[in-house]
Protein backbone atom coordinates (compact mmCIF):
# COMPACT_ATOMS: atom_id res chain seq x y z
CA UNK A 1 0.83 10.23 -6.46
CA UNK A 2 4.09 11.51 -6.49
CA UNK A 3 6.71 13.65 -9.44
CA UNK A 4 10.47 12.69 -9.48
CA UNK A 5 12.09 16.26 -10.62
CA UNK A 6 15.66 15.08 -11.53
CA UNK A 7 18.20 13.36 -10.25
CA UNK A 8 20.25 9.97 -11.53
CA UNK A 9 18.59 7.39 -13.35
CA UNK A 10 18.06 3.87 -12.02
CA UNK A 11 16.91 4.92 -8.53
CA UNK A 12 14.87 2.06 -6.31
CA UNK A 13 11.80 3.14 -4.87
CA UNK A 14 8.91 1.73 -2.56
CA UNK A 15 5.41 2.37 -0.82
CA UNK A 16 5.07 0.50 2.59
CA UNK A 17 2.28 0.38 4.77
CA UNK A 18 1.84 -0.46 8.56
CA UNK A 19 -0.90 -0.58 10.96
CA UNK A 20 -0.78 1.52 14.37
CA UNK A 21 -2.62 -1.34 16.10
CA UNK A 22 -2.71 -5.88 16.16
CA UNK A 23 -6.52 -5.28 15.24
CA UNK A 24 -9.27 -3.19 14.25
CA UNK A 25 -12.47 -1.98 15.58
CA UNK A 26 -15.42 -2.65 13.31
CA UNK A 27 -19.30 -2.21 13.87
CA UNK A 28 -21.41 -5.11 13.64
CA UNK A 29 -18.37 -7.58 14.57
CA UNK A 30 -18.46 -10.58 17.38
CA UNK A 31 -14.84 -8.85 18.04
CA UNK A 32 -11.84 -6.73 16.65
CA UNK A 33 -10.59 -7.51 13.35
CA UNK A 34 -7.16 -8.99 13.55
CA UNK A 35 -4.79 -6.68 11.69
CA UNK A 36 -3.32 -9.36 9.14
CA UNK A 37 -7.23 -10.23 8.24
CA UNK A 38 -7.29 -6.83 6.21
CA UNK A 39 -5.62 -7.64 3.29
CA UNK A 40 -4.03 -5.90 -0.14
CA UNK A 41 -6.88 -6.89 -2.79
CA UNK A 42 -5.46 -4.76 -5.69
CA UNK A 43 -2.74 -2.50 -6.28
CA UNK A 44 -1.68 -0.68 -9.48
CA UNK A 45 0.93 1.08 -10.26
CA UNK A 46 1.17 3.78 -12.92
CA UNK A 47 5.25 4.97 -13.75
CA UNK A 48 6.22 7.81 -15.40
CA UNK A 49 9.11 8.27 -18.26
CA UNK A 50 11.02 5.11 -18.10
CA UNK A 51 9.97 4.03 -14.72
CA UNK A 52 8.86 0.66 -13.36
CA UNK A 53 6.74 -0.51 -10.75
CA UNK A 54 4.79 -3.97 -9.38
CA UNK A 55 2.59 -4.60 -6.42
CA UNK A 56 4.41 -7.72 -4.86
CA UNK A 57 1.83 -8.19 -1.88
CA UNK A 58 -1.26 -8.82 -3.25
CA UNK A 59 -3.65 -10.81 -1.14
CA UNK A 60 -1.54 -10.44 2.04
CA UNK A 61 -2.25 -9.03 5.42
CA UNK A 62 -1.21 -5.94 6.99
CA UNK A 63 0.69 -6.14 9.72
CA UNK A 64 2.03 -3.15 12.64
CA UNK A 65 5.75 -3.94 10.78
CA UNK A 66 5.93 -2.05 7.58
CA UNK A 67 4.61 -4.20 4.43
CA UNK A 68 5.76 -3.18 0.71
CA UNK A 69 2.93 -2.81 -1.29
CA UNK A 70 4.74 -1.27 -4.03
CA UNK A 71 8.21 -0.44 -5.72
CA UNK A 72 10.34 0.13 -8.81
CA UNK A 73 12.38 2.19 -10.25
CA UNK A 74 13.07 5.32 -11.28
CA UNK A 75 14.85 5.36 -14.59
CA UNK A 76 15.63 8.43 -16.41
CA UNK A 77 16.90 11.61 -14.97
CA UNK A 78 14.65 14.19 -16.36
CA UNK A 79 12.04 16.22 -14.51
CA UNK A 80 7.84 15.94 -13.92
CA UNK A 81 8.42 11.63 -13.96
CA UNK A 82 5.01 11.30 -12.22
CA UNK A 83 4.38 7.51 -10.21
CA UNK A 84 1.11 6.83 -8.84
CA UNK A 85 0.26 3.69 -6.53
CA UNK A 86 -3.89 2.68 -6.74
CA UNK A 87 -4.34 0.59 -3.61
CA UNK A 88 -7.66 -1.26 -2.44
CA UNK A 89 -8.30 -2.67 0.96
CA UNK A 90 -10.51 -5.66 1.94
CA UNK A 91 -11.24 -7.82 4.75
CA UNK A 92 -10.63 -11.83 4.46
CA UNK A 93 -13.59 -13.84 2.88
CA UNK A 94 -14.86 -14.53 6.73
CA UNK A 95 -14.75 -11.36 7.45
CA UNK A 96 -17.24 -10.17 4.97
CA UNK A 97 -21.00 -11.07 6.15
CA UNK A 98 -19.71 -10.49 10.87
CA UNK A 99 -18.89 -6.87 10.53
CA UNK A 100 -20.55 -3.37 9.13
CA UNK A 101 -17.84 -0.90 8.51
CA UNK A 102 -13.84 -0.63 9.97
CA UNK A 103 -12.31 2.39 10.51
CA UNK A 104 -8.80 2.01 8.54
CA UNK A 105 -7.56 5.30 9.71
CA UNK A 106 -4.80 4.04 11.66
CA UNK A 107 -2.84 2.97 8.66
CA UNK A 108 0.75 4.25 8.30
CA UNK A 109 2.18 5.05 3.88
CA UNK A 110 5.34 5.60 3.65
CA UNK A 111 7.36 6.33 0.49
CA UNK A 112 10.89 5.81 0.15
CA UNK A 113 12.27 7.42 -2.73
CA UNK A 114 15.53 8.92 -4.21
């Protein structure tokens, strides 16, 4: 979550994420989790004043590159215009029944904004 306290109007913003490593380390798995197997299931994105937003990644795999998983806009120029980004990872269907739980803690956010 994030306020946009003035500025101009019309301002292009986005959420990337990247992974530190190719894979991850997961209990209860025959071997590491490749990083592109752990994938954007559902993103939201809630905009403020006139703002925009969209999740344009859903259902693809992370990568160690950064990978948009949200942007917009910001459109007026007041104060307080509050954006939040609801993001939920998953592994790939054959993922699911070889491994207990991943560690995703060496995932990289960064926000680009005006």
């Amino acid at each position: 979550k994030w306020v946009f306290n003035g500025g101009a109007s019309n301002q292009a913003w986005s959420l990337t994420a990247s992974a530190a490593a190719a894979s991850f380390s997961c209990t209860g798995s025959a071997g590491p989790v490749p990083v592109s197997d752990i994938i954007v299931n559902a993103c939201t994105v809630s905009a403020g004043g006139n703002g925009n937003g969209s999740c344009p990644n859903i259902g693809s795999g992370l990568t160690t590159s950064p990978l948009v998983i949200a942007s917009g806009n910001k459109e007026g120029n007041g104060s307080n215009e509050q954006f939040q980004v609801t993001l939920t990872l998953a592994l790939k269907d054959a993922w699911i029944k070889k491994v207990g739980t991943c560690s995703l803690s060496n995932i990289t956010y960064v926000l680009t904004a005006p």
